[in-house]
Protein backbone atom coordinates (compact mmCIF):
# COMPACT_ATOMS: atom_id res chain seq x y z
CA UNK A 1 0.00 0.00 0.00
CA UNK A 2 1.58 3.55 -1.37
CA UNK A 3 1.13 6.23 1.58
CA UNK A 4 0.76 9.56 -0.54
CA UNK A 5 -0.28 12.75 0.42
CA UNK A 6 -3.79 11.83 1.32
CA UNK A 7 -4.14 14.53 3.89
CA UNK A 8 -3.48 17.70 1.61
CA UNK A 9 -6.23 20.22 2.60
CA UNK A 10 -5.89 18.79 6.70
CA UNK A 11 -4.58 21.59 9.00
CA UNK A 12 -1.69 21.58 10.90
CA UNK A 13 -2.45 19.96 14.16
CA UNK A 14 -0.99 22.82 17.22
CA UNK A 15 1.39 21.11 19.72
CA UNK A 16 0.15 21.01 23.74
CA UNK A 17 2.45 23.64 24.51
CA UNK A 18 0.40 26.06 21.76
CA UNK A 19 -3.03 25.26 23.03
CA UNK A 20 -2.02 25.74 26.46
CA UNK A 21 -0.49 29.33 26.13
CA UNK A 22 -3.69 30.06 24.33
CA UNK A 23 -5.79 28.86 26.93
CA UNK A 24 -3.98 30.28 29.65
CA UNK A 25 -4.39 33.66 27.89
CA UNK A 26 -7.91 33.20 27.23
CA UNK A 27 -8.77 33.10 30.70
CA UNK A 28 -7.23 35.56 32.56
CA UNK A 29 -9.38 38.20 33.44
CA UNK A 30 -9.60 41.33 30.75
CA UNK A 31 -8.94 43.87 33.99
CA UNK A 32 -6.83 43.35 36.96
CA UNK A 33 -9.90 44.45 39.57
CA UNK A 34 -11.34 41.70 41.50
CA UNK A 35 -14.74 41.32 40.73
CA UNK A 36 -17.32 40.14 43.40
CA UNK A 37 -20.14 37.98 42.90
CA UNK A 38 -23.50 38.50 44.59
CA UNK A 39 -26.43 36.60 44.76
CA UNK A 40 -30.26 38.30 46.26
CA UNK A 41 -32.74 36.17 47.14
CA UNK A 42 -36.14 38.07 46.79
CA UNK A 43 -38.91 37.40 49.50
CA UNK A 44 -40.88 35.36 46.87
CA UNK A 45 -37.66 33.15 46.17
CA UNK A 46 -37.75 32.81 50.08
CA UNK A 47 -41.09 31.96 51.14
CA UNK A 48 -41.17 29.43 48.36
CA UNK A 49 -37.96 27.58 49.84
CA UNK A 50 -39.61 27.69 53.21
CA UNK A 51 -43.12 26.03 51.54
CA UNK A 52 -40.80 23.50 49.77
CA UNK A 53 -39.63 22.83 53.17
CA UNK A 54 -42.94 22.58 55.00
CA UNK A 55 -44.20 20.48 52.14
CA UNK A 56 -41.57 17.33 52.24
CA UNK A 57 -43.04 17.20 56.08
CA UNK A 58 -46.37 16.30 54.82
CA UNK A 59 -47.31 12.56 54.79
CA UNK A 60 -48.64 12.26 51.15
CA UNK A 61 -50.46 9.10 51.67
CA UNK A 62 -52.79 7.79 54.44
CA UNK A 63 -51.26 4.81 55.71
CA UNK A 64 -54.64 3.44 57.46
CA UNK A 65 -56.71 3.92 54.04
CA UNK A 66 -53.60 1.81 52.05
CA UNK A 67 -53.52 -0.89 55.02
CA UNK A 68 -57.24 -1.23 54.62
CA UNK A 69 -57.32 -1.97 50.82
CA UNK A 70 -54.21 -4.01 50.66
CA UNK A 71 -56.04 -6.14 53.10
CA UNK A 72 -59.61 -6.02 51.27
CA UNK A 73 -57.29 -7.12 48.55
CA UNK A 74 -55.99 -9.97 49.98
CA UNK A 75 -59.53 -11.27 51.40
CA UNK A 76 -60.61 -10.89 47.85
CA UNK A 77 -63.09 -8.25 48.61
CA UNK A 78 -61.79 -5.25 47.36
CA UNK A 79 -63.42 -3.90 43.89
CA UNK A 80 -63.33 -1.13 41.17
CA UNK A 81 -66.10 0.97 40.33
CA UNK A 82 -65.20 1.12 36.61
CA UNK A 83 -67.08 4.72 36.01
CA UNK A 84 -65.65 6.36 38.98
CA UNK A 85 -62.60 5.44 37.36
CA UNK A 86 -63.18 6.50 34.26
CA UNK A 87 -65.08 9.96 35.56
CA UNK A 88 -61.56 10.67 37.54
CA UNK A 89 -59.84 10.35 34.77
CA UNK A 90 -61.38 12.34 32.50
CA UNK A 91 -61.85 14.72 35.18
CA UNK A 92 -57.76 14.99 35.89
CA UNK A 93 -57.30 15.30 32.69
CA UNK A 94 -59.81 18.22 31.65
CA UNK A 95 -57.96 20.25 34.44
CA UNK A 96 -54.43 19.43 32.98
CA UNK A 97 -55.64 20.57 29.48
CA UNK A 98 -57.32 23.64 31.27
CA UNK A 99 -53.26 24.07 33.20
CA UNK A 100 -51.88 23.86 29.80
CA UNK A 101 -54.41 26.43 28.08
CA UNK A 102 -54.04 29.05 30.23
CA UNK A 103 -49.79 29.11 30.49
């Protein structure tokens, strides 16, 4: 196999040294003053944090209601009401499309 001059057109790859002068001048800053960052939380920003916080203290399910149907589930006694289901459904999601519409 003849190895010609396949890679006419290829640029010149730079050497480490090159690439890290360049980076080293790319970040420095542009003026010698020191610069300080600041951050301001507005009251919104704060009382939200503090709801967050109140929130993941709330027990999200009722552990006597899921003890009761796990055990009408076992006894074979638990069952669906098919249009209550359905209702809820369609329900939940005419108030998601009604979210949606109004963003």
């Amino acid at each position: 196999m003849k190895i010609d001059d396949a890679l006419n057109g290829v640029p010149a790859i730079r050497s480490r040294e090159t690439k890290k002068g360049k980076t080293a001048t790319a970040s420095a800053p542009a003026s010698s003053g020191h610069a300080a960052d600041s951050v301001e939380i507005t009251p919104a920003s704060a009382q939200l944090s503090r709801l967050e916080e109140e929130l993941s203290l709330v027990d999200g399910a009722d552990t006597g209601k899921v003890e009761a149907v796990r055990q009408a589930i076992a006894e074979g006694r638990f069952q669906v009401d098919e249009e209550v289901v359905a209702d809820a459904l369609v329900q939940n999601t005419m108030e998601q499309l009604r979210r949606q519409g109004g963003k």
